[in-house]
N, C-alpha and C. Protein backbone atom coordinates (compact mmCIF):
# COMPACT_ATOMS: atom_id res chain seq x y z
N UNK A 1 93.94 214.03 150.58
CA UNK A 1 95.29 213.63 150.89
C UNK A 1 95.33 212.81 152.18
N UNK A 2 94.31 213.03 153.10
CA UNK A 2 94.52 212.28 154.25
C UNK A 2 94.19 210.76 154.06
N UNK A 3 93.59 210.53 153.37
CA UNK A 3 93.00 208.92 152.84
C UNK A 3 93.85 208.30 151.98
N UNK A 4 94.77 208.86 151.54
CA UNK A 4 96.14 208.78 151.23
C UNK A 4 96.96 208.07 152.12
N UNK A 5 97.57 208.79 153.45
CA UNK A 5 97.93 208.82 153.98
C UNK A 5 97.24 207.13 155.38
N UNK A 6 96.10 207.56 155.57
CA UNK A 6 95.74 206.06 155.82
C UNK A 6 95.71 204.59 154.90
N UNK A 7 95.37 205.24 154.09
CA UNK A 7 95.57 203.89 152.95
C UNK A 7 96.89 202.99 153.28
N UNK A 8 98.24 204.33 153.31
CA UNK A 8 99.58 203.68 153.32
C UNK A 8 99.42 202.68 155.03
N UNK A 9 99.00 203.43 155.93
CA UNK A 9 99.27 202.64 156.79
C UNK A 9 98.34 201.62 157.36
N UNK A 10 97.35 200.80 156.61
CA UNK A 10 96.89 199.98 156.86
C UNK A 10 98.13 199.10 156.00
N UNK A 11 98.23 197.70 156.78
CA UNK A 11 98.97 196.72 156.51
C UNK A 11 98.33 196.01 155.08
N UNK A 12 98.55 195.66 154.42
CA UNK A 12 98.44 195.01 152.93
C UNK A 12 98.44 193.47 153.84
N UNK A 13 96.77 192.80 153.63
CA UNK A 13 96.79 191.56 153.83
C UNK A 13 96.11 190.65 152.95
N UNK A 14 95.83 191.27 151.82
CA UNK A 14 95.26 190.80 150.32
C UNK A 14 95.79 189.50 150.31
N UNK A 15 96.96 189.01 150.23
CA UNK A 15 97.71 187.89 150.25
C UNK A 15 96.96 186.79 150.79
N UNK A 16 97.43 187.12 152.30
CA UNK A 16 96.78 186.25 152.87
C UNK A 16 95.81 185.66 153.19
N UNK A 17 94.40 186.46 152.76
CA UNK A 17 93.41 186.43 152.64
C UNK A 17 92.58 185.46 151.15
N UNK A 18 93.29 185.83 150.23
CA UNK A 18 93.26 184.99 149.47
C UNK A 18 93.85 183.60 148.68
N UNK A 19 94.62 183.26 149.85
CA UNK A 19 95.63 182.07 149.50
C UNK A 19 95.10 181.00 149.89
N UNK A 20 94.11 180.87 150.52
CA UNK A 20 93.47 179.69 150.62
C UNK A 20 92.35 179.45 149.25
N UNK A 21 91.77 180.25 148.39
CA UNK A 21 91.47 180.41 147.50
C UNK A 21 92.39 179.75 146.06
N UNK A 22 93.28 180.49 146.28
CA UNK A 22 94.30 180.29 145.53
C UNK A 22 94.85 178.69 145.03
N UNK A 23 95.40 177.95 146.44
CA UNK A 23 95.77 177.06 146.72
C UNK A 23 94.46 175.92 146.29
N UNK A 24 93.29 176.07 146.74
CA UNK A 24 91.92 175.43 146.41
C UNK A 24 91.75 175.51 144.67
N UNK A 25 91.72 176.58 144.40
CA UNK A 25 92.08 176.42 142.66
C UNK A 25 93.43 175.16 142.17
N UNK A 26 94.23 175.68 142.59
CA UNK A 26 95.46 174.85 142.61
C UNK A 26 95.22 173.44 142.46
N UNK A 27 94.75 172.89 143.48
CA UNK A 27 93.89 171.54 143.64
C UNK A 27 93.21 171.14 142.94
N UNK A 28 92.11 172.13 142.76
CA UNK A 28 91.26 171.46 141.50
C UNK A 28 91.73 171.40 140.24
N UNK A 29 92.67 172.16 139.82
CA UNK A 29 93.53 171.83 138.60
C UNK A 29 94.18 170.63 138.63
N UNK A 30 94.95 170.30 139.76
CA UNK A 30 95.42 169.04 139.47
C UNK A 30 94.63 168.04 139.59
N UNK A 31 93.72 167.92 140.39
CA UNK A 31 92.50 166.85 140.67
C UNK A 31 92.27 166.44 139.06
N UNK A 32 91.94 167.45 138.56
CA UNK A 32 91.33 167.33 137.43
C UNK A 32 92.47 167.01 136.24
N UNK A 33 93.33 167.13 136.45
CA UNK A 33 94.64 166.85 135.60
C UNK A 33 95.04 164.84 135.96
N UNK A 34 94.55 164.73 137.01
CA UNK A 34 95.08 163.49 137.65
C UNK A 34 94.22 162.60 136.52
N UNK A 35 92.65 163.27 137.27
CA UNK A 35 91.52 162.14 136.34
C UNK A 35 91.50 162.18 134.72
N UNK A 36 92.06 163.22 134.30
CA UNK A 36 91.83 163.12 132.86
C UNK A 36 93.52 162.24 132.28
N UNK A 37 94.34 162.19 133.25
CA UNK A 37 95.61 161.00 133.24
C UNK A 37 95.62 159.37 133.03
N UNK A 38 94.65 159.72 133.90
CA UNK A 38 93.97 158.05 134.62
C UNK A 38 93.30 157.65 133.64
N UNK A 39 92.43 158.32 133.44
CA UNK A 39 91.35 157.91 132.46
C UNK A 39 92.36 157.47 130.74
N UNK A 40 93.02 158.47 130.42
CA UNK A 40 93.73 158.08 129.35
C UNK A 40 94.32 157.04 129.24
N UNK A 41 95.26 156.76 130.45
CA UNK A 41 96.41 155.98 130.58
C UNK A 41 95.30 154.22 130.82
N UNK A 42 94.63 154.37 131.26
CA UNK A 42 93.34 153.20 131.33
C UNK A 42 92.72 152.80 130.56
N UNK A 43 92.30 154.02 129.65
CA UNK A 43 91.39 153.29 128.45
C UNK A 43 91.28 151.90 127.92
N UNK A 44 92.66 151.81 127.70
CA UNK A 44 93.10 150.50 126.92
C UNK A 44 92.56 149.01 127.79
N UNK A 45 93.01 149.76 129.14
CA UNK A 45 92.93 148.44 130.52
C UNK A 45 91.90 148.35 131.31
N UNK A 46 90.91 148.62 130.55
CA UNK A 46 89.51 148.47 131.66
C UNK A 46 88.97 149.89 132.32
N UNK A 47 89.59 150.81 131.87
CA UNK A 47 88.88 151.98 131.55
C UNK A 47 88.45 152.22 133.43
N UNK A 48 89.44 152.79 134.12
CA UNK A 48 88.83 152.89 135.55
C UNK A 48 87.68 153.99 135.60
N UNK A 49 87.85 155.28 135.36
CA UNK A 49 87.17 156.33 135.19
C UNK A 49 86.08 155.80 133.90
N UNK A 50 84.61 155.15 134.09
CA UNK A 50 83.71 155.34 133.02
C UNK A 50 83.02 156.18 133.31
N UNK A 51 81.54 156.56 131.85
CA UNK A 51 80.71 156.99 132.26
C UNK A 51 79.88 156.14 133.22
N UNK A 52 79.57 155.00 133.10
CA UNK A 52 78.80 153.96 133.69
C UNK A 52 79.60 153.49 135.20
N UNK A 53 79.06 154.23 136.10
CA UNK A 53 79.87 153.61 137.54
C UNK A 53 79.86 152.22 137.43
N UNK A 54 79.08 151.41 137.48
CA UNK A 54 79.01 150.03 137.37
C UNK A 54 80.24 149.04 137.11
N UNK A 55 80.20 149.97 135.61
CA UNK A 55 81.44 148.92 135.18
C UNK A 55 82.84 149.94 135.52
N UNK A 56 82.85 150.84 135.77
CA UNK A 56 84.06 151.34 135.82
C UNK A 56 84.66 150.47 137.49
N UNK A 57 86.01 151.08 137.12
CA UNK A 57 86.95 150.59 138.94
C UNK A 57 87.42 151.55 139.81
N UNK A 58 85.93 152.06 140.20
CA UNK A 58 86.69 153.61 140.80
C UNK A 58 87.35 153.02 141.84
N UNK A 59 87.22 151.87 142.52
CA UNK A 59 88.33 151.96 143.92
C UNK A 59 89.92 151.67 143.46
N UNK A 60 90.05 150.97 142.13
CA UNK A 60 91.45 151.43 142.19
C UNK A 60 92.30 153.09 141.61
N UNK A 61 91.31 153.78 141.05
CA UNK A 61 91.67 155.06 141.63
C UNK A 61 91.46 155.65 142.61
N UNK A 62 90.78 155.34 143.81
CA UNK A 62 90.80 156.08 145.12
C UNK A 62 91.99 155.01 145.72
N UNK A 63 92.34 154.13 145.42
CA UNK A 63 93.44 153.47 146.07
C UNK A 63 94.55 153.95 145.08
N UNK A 64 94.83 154.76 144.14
CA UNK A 64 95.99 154.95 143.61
C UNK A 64 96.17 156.76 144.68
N UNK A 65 94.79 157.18 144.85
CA UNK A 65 94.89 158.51 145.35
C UNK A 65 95.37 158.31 147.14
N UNK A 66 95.10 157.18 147.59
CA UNK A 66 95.54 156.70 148.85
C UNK A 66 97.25 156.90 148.69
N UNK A 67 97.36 156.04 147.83
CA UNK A 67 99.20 155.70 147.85
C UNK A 67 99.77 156.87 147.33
N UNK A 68 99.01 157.96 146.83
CA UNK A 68 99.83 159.30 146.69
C UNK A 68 99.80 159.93 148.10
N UNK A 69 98.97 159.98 148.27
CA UNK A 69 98.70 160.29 149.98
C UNK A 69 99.58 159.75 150.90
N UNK A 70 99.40 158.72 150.97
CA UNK A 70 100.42 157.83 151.85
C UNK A 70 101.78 158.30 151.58
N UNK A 71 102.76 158.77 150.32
CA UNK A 71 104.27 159.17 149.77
C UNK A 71 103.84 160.35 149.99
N UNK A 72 103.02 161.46 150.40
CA UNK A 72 102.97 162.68 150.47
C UNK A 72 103.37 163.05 152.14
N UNK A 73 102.86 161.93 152.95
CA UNK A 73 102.93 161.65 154.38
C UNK A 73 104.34 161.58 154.70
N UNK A 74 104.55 160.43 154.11
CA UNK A 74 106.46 159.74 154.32
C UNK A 74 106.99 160.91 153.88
N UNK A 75 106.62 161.97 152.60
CA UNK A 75 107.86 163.40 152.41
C UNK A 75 107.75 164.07 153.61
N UNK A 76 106.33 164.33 154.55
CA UNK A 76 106.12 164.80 155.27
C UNK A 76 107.20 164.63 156.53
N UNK A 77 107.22 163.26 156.87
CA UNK A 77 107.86 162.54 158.02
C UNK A 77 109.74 163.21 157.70
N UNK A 78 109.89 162.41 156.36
CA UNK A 78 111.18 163.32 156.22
C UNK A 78 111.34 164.76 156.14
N UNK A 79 110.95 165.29 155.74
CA UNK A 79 111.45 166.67 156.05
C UNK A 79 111.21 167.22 157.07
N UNK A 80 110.24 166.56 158.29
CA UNK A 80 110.26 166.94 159.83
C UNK A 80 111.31 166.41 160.82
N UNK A 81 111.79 164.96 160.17
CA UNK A 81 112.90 164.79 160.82
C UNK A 81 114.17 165.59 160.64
N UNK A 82 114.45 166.26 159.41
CA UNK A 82 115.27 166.80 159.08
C UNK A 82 115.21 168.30 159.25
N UNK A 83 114.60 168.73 159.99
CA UNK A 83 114.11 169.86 160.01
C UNK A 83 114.92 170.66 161.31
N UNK A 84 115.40 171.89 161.23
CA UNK A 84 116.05 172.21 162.45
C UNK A 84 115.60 173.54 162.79
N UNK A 85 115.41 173.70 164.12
CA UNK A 85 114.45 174.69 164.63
C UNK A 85 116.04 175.71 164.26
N UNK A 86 115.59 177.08 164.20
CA UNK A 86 116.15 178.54 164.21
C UNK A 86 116.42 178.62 165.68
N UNK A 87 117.44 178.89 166.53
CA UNK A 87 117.48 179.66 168.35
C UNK A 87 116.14 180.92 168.12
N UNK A 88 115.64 180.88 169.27
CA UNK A 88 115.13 182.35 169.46
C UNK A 88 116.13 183.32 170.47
N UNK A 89 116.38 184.51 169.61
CA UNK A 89 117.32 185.75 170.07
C UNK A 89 116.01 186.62 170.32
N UNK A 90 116.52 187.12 171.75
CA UNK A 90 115.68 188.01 172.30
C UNK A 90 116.76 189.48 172.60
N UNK A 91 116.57 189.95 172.02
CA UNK A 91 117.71 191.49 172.04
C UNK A 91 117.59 191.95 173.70
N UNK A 92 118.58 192.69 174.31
CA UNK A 92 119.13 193.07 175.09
C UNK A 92 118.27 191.79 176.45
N UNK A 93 117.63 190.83 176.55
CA UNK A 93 117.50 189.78 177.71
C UNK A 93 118.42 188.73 177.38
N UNK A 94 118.87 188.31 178.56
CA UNK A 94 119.47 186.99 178.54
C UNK A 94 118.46 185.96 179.45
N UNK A 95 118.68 184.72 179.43
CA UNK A 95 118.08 183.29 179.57
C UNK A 95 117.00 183.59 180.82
N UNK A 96 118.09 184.32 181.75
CA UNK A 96 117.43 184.26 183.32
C UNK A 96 116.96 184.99 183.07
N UNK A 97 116.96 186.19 182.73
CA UNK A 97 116.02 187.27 182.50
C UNK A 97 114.78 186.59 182.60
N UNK A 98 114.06 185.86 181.57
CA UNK A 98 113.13 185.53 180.80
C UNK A 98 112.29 184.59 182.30
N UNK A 99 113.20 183.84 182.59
CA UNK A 99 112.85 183.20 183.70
C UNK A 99 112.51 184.30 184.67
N UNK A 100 113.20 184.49 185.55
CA UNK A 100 113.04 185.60 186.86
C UNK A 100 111.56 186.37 186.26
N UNK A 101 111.27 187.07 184.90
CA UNK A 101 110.08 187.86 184.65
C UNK A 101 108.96 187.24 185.05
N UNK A 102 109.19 185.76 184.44
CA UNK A 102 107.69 185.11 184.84
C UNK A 102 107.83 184.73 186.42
N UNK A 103 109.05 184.26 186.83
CA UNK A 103 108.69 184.31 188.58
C UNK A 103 107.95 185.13 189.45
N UNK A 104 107.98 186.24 188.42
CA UNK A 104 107.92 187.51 189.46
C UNK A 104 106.25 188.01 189.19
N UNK A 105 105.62 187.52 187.69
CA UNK A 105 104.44 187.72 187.51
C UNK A 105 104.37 188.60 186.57
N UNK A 106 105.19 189.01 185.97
CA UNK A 106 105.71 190.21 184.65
C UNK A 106 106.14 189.14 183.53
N UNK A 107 105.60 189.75 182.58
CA UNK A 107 105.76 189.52 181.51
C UNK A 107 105.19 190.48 180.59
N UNK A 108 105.54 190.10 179.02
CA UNK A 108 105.88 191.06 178.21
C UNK A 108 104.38 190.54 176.94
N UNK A 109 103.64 191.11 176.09
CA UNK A 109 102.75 190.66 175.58
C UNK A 109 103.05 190.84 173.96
N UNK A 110 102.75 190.97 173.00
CA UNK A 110 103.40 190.88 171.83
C UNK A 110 103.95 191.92 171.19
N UNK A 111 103.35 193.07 171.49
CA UNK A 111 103.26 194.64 171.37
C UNK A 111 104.74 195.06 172.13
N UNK A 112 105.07 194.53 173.05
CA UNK A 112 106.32 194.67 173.65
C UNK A 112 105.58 195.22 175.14
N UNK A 113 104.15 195.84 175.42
CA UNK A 113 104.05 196.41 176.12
C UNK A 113 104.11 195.64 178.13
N UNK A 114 104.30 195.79 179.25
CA UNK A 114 104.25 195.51 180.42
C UNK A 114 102.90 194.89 180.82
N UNK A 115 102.75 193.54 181.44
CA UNK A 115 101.58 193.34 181.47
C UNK A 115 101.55 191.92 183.13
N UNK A 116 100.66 192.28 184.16
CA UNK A 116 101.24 191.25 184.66
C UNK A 116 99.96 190.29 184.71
N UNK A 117 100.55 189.48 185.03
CA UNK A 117 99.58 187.79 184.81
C UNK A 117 98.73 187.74 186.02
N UNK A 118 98.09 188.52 186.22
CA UNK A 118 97.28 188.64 187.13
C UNK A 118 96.50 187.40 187.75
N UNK A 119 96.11 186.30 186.49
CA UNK A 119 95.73 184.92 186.69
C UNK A 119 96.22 183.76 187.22
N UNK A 120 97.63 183.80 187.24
CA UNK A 120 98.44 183.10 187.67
C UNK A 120 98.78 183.69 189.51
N UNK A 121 98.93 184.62 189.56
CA UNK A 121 98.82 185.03 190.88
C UNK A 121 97.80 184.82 191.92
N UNK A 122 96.75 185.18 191.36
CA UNK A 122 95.57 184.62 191.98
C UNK A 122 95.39 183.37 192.40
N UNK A 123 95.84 182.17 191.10
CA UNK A 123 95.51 180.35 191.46
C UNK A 123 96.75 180.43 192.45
N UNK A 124 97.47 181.35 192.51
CA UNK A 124 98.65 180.48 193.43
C UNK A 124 98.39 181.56 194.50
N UNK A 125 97.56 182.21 195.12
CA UNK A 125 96.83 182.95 196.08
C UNK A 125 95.90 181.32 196.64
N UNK A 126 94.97 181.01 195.58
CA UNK A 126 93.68 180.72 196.32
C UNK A 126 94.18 179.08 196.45
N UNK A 127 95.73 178.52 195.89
CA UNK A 127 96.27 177.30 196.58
C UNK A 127 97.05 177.09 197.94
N UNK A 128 97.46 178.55 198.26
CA UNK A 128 97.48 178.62 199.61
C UNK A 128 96.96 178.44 201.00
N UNK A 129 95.68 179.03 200.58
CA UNK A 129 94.43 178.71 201.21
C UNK A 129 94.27 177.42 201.88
């Protein structure tokens, strides 16, 4: 029962661990969905994708994979311009708070726990000097 009981409280990070996996599959499906497109849609026109590199035109499929790239960039650009940060709410501190803590060499670490910046005190010790 106790292995039970730890089981529950280790955090579940299966997810994340395998989503780069995931996503990499993802890719190669379409990679491979693209070229077997190309190749069809070409046949007729000079056949970019051959067996025979020679005669095939692979650079105008790495230049068709450029200009997807390139419109994948520009969605990029737009939806960063359009993009609007969330405020950060910090429960029971207000603005100065936050300020005055680090004046003072206190600050707070992610855990919530008290921690002071011992490093920063020091360079501004040994610029006195």
């Amino acid at each position: 029962m106790a292995e039970d009981e730890t089981q529950k409280k280790k955090p579940k990070q299966g997810g994340l661990r395998t989503m780069p996996f995931i996503l990499g599959s993802i890719g190669n499906y379409l990679g491979t969905a693209l070229a077997t497109v190309v190749s069809d849609y070409t046949k007729r026109r000079g056949d970019w994708l051959q067996d025979n590199i020679n005669r095939g035109r692979l650079d105008s499929y790495y230049w068709l994979v450029t200009v997807m790239q390139v419109m994948n960039l520009g969605y990029y650009f737009v939806c960063a311009k359009y993009y609007t940060f969330k405020p950060l709410e910090v429960e029971g501190r207000e603005e100065g708070d936050l300020e005055l803590d680090a004046v003072e060499g206190k600050g707070s670490n992610i855990d919530g726990e008290e921690e002071a910046t011992e490093s920063c005190l020091v360079s501004a010790q040994d610029t006195r000097k």
